[in-house]
C-alpha atoms as a PDB file:
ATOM      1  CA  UNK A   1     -23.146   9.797  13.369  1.00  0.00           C
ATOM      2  CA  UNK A   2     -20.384   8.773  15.894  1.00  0.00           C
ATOM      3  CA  UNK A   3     -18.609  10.796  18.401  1.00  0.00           C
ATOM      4  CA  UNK A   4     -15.231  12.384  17.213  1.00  0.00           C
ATOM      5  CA  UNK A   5     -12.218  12.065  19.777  1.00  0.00           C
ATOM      6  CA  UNK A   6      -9.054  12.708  19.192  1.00  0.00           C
ATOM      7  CA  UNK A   7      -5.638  11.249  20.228  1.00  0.00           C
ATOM      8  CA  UNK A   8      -1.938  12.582  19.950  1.00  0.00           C
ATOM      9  CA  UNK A   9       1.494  10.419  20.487  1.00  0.00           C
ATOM     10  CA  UNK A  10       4.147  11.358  21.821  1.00  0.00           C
ATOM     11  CA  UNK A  11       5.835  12.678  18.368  1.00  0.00           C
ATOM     12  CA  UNK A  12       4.518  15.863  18.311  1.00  0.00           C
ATOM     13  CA  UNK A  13       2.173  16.972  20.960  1.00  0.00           C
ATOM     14  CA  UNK A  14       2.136  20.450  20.000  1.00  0.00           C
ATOM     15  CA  UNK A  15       0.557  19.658  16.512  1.00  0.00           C
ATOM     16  CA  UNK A  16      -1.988  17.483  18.020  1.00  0.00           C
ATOM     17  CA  UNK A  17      -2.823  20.394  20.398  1.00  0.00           C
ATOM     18  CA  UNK A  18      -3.170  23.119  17.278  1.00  0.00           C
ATOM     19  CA  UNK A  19      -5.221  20.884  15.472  1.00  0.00           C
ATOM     20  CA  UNK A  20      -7.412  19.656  18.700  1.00  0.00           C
ATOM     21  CA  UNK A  21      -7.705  23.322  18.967  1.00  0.00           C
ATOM     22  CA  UNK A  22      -9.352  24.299  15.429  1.00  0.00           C
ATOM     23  CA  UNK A  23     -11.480  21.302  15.337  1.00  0.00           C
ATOM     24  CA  UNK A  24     -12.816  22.633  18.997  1.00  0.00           C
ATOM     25  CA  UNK A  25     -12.679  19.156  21.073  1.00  0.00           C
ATOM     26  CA  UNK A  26     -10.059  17.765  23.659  1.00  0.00           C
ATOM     27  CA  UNK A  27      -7.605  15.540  23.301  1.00  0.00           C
ATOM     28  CA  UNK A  28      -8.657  12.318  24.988  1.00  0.00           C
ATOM     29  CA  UNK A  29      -6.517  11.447  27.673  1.00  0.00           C
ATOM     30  CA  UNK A  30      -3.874   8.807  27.200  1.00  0.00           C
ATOM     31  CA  UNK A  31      -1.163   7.575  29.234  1.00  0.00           C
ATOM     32  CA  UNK A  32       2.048   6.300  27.557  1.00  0.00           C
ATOM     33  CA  UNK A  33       5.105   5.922  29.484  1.00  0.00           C
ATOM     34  CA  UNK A  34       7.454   2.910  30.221  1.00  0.00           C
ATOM     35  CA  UNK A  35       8.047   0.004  31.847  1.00  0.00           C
ATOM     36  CA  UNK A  36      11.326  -0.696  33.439  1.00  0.00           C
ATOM     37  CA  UNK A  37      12.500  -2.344  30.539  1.00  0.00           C
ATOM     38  CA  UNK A  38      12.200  -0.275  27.853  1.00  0.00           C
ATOM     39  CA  UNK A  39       8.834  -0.808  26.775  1.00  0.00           C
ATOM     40  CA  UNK A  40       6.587   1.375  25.679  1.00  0.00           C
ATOM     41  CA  UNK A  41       3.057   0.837  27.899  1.00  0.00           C
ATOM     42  CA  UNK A  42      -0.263   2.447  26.559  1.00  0.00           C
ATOM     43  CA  UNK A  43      -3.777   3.383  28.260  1.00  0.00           C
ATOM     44  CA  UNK A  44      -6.336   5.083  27.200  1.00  0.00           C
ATOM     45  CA  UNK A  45      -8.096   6.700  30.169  1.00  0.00           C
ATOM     46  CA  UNK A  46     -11.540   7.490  28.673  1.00  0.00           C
ATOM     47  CA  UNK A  47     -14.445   5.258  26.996  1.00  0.00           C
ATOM     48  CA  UNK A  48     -13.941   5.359  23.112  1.00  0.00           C
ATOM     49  CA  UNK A  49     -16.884   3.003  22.724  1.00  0.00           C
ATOM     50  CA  UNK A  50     -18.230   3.468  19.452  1.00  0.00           C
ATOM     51  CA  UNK A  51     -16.548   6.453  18.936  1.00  0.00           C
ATOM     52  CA  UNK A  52     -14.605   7.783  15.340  1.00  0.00           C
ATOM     53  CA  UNK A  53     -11.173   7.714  16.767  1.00  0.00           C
ATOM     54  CA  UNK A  54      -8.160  10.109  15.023  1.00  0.00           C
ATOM     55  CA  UNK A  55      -4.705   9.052  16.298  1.00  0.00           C
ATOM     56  CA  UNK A  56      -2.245  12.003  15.355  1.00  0.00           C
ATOM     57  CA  UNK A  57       1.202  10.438  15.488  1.00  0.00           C
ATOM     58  CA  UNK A  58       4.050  11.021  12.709  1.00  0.00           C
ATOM     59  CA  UNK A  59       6.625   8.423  12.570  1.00  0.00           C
ATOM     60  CA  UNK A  60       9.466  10.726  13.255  1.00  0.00           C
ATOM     61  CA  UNK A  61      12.993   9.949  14.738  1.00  0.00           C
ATOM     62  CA  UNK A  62      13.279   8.274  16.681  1.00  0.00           C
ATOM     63  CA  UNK A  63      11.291   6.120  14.267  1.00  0.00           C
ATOM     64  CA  UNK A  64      11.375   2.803  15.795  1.00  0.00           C
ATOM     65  CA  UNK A  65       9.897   4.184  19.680  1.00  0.00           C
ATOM     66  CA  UNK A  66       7.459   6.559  17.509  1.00  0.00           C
ATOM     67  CA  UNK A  67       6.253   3.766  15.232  1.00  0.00           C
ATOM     68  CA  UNK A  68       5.791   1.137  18.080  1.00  0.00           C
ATOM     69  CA  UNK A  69       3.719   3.399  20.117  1.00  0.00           C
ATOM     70  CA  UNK A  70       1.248   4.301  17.340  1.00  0.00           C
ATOM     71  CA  UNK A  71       0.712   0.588  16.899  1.00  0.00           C
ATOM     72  CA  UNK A  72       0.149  -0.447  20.403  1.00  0.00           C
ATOM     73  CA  UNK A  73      -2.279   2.754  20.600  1.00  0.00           C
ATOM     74  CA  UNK A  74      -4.012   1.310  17.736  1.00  0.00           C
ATOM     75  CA  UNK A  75      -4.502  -2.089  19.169  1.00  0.00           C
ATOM     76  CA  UNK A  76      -5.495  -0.428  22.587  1.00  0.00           C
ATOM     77  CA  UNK A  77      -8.707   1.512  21.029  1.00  0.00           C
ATOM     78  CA  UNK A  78      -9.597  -2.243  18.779  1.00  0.00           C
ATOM     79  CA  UNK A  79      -9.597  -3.687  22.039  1.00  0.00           C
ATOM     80  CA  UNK A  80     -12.008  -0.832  24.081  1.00  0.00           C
ATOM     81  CA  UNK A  81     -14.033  -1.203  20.957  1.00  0.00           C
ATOM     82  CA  UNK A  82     -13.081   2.335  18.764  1.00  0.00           C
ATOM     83  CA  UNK A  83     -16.204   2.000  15.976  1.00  0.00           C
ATOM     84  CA  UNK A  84     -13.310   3.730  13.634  1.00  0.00           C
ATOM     85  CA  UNK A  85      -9.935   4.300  13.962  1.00  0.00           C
ATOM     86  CA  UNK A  86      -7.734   6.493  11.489  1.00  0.00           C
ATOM     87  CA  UNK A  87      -3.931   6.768  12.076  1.00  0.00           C
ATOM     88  CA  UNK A  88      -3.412  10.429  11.496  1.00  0.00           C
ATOM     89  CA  UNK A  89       0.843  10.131  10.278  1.00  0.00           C
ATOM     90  CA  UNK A  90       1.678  13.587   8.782  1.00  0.00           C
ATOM     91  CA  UNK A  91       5.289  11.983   8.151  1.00  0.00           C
ATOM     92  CA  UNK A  92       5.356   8.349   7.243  1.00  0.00           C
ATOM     93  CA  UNK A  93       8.397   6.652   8.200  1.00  0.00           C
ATOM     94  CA  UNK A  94      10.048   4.025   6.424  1.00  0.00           C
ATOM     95  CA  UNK A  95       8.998   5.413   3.319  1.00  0.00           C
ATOM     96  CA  UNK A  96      12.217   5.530   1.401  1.00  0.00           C
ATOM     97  CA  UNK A  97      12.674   2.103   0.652  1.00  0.00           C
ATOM     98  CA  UNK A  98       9.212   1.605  -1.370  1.00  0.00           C
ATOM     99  CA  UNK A  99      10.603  -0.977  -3.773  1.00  0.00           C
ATOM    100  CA  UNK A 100      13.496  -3.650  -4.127  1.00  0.00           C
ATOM    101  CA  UNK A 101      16.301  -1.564  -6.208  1.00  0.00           C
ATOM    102  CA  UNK A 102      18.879  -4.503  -5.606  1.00  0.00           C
ATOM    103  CA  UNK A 103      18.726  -7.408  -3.731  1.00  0.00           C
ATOM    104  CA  UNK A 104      18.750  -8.998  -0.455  1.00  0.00           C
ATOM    105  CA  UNK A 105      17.042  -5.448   1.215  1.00  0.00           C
ATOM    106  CA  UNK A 106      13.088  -5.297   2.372  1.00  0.00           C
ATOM    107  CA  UNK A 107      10.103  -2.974   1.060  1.00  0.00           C
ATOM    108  CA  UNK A 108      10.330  -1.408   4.434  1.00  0.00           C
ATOM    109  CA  UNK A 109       6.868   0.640   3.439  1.00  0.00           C
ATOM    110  CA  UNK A 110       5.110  -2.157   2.861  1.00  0.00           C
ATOM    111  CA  UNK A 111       6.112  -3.436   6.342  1.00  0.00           C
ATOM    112  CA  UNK A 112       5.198  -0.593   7.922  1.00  0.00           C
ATOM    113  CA  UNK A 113       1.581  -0.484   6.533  1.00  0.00           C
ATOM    114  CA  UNK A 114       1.326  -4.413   7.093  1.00  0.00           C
ATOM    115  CA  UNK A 115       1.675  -3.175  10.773  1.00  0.00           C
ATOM    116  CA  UNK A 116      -0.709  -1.020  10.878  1.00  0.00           C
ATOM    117  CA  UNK A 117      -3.543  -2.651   9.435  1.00  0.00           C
ATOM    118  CA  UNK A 118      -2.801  -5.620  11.612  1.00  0.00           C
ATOM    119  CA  UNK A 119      -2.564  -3.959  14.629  1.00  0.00           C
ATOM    120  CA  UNK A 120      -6.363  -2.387  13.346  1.00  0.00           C
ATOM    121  CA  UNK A 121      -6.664   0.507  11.439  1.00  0.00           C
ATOM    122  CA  UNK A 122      -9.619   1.288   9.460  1.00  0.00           C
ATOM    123  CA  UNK A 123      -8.106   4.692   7.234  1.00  0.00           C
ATOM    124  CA  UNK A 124      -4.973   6.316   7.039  1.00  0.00           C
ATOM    125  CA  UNK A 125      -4.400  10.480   6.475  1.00  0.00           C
ATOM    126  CA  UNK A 126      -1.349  10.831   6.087  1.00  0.00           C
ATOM    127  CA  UNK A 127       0.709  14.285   4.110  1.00  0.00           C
ATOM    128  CA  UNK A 128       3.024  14.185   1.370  1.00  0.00           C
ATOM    129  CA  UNK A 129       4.178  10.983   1.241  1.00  0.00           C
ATOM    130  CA  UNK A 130       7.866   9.918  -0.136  1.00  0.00           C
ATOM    131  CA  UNK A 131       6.520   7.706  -2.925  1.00  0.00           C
ATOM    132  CA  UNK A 132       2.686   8.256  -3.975  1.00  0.00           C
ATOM    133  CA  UNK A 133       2.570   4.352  -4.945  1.00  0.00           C
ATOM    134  CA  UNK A 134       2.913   3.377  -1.063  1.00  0.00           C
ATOM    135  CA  UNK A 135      -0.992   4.320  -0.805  1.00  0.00           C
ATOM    136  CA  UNK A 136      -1.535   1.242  -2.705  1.00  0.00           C
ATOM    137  CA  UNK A 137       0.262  -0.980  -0.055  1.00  0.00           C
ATOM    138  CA  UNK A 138      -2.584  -0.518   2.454  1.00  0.00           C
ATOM    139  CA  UNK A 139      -6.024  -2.502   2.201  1.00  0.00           C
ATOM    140  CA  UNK A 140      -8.090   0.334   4.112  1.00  0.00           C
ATOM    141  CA  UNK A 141      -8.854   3.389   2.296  1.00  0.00           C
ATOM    142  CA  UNK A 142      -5.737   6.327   2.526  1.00  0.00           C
ATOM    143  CA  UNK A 143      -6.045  10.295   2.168  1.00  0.00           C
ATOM    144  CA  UNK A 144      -3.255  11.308   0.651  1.00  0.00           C
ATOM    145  CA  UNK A 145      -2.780  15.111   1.625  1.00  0.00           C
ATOM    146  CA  UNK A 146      -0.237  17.562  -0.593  1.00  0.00           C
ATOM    147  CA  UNK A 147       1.342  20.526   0.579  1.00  0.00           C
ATOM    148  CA  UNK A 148       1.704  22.777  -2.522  1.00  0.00           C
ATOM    149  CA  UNK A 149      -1.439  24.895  -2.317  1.00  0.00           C
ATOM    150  CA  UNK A 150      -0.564  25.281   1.364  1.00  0.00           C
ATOM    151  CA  UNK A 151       3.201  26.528   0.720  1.00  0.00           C
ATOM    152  CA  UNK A 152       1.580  28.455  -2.670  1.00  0.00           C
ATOM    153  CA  UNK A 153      -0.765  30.444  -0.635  1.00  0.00           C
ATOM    154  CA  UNK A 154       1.711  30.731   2.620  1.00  0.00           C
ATOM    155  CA  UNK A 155       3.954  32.531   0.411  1.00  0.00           C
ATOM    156  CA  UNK A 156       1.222  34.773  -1.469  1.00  0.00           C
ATOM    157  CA  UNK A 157       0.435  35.840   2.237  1.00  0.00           C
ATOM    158  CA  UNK A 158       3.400  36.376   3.698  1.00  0.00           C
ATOM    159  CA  UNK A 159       6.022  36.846   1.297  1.00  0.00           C
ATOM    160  CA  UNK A 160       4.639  38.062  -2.051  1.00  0.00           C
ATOM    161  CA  UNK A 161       7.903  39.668  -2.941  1.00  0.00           C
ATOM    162  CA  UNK A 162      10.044  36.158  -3.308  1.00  0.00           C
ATOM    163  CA  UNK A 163       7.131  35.167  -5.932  1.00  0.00           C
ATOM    164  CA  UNK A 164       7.890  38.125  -8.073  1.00  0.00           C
ATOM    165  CA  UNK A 165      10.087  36.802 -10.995  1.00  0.00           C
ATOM    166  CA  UNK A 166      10.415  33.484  -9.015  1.00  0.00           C
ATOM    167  CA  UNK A 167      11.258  29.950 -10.589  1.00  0.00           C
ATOM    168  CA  UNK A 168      10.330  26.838  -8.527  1.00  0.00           C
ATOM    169  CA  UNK A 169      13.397  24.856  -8.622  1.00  0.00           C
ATOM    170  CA  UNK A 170      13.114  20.630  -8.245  1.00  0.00           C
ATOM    171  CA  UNK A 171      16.523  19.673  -6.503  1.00  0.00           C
ATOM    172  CA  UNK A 172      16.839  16.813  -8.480  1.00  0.00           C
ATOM    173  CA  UNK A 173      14.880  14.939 -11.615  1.00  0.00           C
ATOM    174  CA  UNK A 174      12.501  12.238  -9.408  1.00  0.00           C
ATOM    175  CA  UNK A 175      10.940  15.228  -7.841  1.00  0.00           C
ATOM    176  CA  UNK A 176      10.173  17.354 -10.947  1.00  0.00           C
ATOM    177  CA  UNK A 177       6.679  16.575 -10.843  1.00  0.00           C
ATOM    178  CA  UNK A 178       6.222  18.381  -7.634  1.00  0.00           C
ATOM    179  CA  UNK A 179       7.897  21.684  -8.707  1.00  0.00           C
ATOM    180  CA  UNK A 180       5.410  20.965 -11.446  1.00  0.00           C
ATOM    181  CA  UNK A 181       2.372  21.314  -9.235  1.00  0.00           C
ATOM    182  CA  UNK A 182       3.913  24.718  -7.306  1.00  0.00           C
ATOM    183  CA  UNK A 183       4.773  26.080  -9.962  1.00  0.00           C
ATOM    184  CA  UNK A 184       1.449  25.652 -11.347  1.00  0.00           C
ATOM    185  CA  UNK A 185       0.112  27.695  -8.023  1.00  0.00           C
ATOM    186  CA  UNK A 186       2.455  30.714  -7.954  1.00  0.00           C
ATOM    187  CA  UNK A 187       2.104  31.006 -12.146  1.00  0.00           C
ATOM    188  CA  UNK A 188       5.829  30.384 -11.642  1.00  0.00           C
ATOM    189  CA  UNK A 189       8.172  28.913 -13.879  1.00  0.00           C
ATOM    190  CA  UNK A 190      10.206  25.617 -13.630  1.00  0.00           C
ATOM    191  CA  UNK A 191      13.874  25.003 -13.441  1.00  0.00           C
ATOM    192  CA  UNK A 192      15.795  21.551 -12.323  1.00  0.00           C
ATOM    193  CA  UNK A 193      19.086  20.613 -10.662  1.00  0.00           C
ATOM    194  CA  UNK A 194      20.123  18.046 -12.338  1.00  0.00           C
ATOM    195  CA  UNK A 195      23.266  15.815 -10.582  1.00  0.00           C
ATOM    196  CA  UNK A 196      25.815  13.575 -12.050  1.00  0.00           C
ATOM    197  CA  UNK A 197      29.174  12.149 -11.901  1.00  0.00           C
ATOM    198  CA  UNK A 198      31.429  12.663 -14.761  1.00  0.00           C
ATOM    199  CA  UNK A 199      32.545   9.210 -15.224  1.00  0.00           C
ATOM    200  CA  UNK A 200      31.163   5.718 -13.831  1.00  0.00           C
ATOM    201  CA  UNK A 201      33.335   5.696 -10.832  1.00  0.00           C
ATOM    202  CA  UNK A 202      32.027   6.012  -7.063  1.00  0.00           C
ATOM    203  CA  UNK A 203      34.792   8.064  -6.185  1.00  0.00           C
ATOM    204  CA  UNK A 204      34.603  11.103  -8.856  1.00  0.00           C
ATOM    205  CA  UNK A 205      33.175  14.431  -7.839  1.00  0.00           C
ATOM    206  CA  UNK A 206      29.079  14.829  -8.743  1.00  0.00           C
ATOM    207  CA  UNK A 207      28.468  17.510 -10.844  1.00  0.00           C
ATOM    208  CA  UNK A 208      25.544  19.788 -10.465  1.00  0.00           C
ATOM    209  CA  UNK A 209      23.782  21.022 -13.613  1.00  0.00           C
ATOM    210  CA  UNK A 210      20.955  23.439 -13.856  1.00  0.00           C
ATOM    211  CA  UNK A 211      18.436  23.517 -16.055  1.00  0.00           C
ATOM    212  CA  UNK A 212      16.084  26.324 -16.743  1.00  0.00           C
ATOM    213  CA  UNK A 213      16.749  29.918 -16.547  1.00  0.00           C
ATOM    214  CA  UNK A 214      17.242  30.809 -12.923  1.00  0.00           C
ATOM    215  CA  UNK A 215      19.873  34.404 -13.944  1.00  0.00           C
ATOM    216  CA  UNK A 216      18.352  37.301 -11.728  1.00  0.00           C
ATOM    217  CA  UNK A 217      15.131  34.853 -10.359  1.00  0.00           C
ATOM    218  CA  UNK A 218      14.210  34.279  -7.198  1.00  0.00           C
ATOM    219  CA  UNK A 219      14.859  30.606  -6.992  1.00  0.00           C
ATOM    220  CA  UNK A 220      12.636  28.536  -4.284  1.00  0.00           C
ATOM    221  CA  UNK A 221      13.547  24.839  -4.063  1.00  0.00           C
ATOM    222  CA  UNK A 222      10.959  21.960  -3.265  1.00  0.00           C
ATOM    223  CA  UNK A 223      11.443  18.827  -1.821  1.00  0.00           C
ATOM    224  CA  UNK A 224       9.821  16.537   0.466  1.00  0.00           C
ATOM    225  CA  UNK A 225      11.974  15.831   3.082  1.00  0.00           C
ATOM    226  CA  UNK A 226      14.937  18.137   4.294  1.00  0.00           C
ATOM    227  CA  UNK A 227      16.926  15.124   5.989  1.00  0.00           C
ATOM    228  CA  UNK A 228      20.924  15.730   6.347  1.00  0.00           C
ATOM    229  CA  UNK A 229      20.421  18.594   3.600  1.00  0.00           C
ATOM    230  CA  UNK A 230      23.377  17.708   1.441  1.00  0.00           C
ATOM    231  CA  UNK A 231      21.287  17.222  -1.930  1.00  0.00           C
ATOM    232  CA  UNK A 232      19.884  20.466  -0.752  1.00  0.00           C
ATOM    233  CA  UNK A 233      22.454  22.795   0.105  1.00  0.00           C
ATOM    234  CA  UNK A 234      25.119  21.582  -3.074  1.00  0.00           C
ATOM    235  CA  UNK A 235      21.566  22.720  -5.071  1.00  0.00           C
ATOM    236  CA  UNK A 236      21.192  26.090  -3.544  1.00  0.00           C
ATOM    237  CA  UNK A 237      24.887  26.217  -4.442  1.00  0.00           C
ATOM    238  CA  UNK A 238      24.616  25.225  -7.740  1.00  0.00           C
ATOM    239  CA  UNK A 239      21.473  28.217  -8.328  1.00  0.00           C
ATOM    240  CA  UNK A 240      23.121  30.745  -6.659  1.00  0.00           C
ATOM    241  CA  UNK A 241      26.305  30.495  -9.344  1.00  0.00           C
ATOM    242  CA  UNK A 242      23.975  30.210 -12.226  1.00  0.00           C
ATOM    243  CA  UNK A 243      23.040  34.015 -11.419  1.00  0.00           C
ATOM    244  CA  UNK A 244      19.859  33.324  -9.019  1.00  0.00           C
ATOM    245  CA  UNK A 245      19.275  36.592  -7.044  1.00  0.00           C
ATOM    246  CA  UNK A 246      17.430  34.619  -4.012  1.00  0.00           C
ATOM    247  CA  UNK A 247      17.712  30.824  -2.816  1.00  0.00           C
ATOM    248  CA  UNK A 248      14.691  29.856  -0.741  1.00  0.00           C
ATOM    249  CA  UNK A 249      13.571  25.992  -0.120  1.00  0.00           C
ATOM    250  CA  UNK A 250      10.611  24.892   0.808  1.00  0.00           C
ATOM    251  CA  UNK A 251      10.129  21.107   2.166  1.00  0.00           C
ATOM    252  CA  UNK A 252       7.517  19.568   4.232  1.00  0.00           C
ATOM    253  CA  UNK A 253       9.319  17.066   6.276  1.00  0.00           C
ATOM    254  CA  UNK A 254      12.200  19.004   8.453  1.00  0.00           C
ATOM    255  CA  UNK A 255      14.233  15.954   9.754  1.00  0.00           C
ATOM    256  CA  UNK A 256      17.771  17.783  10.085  1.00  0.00           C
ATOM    257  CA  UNK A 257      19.186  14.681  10.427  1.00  0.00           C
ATOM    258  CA  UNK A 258      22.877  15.303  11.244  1.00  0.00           C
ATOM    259  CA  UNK A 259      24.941  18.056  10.419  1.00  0.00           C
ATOM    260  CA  UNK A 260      21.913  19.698   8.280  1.00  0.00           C
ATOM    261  CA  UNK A 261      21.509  22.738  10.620  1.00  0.00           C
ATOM    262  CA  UNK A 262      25.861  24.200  10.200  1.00  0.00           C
ATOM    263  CA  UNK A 263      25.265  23.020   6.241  1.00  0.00           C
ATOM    264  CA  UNK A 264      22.133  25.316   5.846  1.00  0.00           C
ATOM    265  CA  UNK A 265      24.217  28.074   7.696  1.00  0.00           C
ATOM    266  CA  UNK A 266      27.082  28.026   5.555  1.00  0.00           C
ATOM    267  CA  UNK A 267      25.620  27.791   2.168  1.00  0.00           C
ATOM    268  CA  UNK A 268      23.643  30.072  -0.258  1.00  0.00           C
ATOM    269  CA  UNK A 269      19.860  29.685   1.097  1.00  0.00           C
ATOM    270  CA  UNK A 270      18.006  32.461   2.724  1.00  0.00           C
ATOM    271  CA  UNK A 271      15.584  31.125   4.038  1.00  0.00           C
ATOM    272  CA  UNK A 272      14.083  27.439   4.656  1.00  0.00           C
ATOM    273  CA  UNK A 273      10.214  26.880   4.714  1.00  0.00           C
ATOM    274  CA  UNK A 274       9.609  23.457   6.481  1.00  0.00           C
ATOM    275  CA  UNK A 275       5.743  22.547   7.876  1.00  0.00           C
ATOM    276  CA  UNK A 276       5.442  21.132  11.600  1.00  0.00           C
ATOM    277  CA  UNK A 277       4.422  17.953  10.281  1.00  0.00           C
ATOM    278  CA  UNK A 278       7.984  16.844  12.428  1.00  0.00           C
ATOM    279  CA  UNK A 279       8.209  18.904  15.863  1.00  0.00           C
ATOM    280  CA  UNK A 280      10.492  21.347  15.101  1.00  0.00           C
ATOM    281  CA  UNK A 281      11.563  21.793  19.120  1.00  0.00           C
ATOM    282  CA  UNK A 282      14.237  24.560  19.134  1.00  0.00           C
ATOM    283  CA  UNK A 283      14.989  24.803  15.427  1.00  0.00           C
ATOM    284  CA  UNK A 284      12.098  26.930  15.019  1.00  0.00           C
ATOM    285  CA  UNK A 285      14.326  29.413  16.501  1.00  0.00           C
ATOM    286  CA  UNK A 286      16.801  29.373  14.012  1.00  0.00           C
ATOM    287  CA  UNK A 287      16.851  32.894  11.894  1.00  0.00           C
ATOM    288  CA  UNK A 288      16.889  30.469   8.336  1.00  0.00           C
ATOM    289  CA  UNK A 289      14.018  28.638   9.450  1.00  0.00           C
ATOM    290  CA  UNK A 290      10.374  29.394   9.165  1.00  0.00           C
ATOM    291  CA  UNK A 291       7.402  26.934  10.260  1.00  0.00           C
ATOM    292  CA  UNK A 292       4.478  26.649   8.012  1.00  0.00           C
ATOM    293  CA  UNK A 293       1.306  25.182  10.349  1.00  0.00           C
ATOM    294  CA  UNK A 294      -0.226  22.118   8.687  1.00  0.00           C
ATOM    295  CA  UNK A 295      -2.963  22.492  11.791  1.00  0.00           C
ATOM    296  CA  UNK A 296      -5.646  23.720   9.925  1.00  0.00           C
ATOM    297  CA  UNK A 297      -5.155  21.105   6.981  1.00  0.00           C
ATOM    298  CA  UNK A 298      -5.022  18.397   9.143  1.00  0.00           C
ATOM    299  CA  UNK A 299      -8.086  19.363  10.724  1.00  0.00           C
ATOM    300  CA  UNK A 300     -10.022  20.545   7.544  1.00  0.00           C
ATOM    301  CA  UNK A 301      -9.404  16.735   6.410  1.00  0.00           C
ATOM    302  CA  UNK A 302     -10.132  15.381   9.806  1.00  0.00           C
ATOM    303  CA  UNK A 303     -13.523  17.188   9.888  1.00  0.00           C
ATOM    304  CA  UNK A 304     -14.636  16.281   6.537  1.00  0.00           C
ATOM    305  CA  UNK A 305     -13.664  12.259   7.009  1.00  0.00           C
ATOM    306  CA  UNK A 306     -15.525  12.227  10.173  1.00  0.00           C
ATOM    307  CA  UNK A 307     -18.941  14.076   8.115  1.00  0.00           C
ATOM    308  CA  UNK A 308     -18.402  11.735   5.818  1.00  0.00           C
ATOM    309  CA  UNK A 309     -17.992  14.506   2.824  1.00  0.00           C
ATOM    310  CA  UNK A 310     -15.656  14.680   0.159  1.00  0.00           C
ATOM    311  CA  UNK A 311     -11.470  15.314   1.174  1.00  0.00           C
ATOM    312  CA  UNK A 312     -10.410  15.999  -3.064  1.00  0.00           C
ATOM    313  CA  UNK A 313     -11.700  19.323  -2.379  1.00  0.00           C
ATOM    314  CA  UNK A 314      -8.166  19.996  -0.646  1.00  0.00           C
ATOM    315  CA  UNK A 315      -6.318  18.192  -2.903  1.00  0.00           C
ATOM    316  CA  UNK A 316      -4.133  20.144  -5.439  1.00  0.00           C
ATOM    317  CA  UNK A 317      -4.685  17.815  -9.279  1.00  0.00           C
ATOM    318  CA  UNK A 318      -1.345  17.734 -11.496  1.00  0.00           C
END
């Protein structure tokens, strides 16, 4: 069997550190700085020879820099002769535009995994993506991690009282299939916000409507990504008047893109669970927020890959 080494971006050092950490081997050393120009420049200042190479790099703001650098990492180890390379992304960028709704605009997710399989990459592992159907843009074989058993048994451990009379809450219809799957973990029940303007127009108001008893529950919302936290916070709003005791969200990808941080302050969540799939830098602070480790995941399906055993063991089947 190969040698394992393991290689973190610039993204999110810290999560390439926890997971270095469990998995009980050093980060190889890489240098990635910049040329006068602007250009990213990438070495990698140990042998990988032969070696099963994991590149932990999520494609987070600022997307463009992050994505570039994982690629010309990726090209660097096919060129010093990596016997494997998997990109490690725990958030996939350019994910949202997975198919042509009008026309005239790209399949940016497409793109993105044309990229990386020319630039060399043997496997993807990658967590919770946008759109499940972007696994099948990629030619080399993709682990597709989930995050519901890990939020299901975060919450059993550390805050058994918001599961007590709780309804898991989709904040809109496309993602009802994933409140499905918590709700399947906590022996919850299931509830949706359901949003919709009152006549064809752009300009008239959107009207939230929920669906589902949520009167006296403890209402946690799930969603993928946590971007500007509009769709979000106007849900939260829309639970708490239906007679929800409790608002709590739960969402893997913590962007908070914009304005996202005042809108979670001013409306009627309690709490926000987000994972460190994103570095969460000084928001971690932040008495709303709370940071669920995907370390341990990561590394569970990084060890497994590499021994060449099974990784549907930590998924979570619908």
């Amino acid at each position: 069997m190969s040698e394992l080494s393991l290689l973190s971006g610039t993204a999110n050092t810290q999560l390439g550190a926890a997971v270095a950490r469990i998995l009980g081997v050093e980060l190889c050393h890489t240098h990635i700085g910049r040329f006068p120009d602007g250009e990213i420049s990438v070495q990698i200042s140990q042998t990988v020879r032969g070696r099963e190479v994991f590149v932990l790099q999520p494609t987070a703001p600022p997307v463009n820099d992050h994505l570039m650098e994982l690629l010309l990492i990726v090209d660097a180890l096919r060129r010093a002769s990596a016997g494997m390379i998997c990109a490690v992304i725990p958030y996939f960028g350019y994910a949202r535009q997975d198919r042509k709704k009008r026309g005239r605009v790209p399949i940016s997710a497409r793109l993105a995994a044309n990229l990386l399989e020319t630039a060399g990459v043997d496997r993807v592992l990658t967590l919770e993506l946008h759109a499940g159907q972007i696994q099948g843009f990629f030619n080399v074989p993709v682990d597709h991690l989930r995050t519901d058993k890990l939020f299901a048994e975060y919450l059993a451990a550390r805050h058994a009282d918001w599961l007590e009379q709780a309804v898991i809450v989709s904040p809109d219809l496309g993602g009802v299939w994933r409140a499905r799957r918590l709700a399947k973990e906590t022996k919850g029940t299931m509830a949706i916000v359901e949003k919709h303007r009152q006549d064809s127009s752009d300009e008239a108001p959107e009207v939230f409507q929920v669906i589902g008893d949520v009167a006296g529950r403890q209402a946690i919302l799930l969603d993928d990504i946590l971007s500007t936290g509009t769709t979000l916070c106007q849900a939260a709003d829309a639970l708490s008047q239906a007679g929800a005791r409790r608002v709590i969200a739960a969402c893997t990808h913590g962007l908070f893109a914009g304005q996202a941080m005042s809108q979670i302050e001013r409306c009627a969540l309690t709490r926000v669970l987000v994972t460190d799939t994103i570095d969460m830098a000084d928001r971690a602070e932040h008495p709303k927020v709370e940071c669920v480790t995907v370390a341990p995941l990561l590394a569970d399906a990084i060890r497994r890959i590499h021994e060449q055993k099974s990784v549907s063991d930590l998924l979570v089947r619908s």
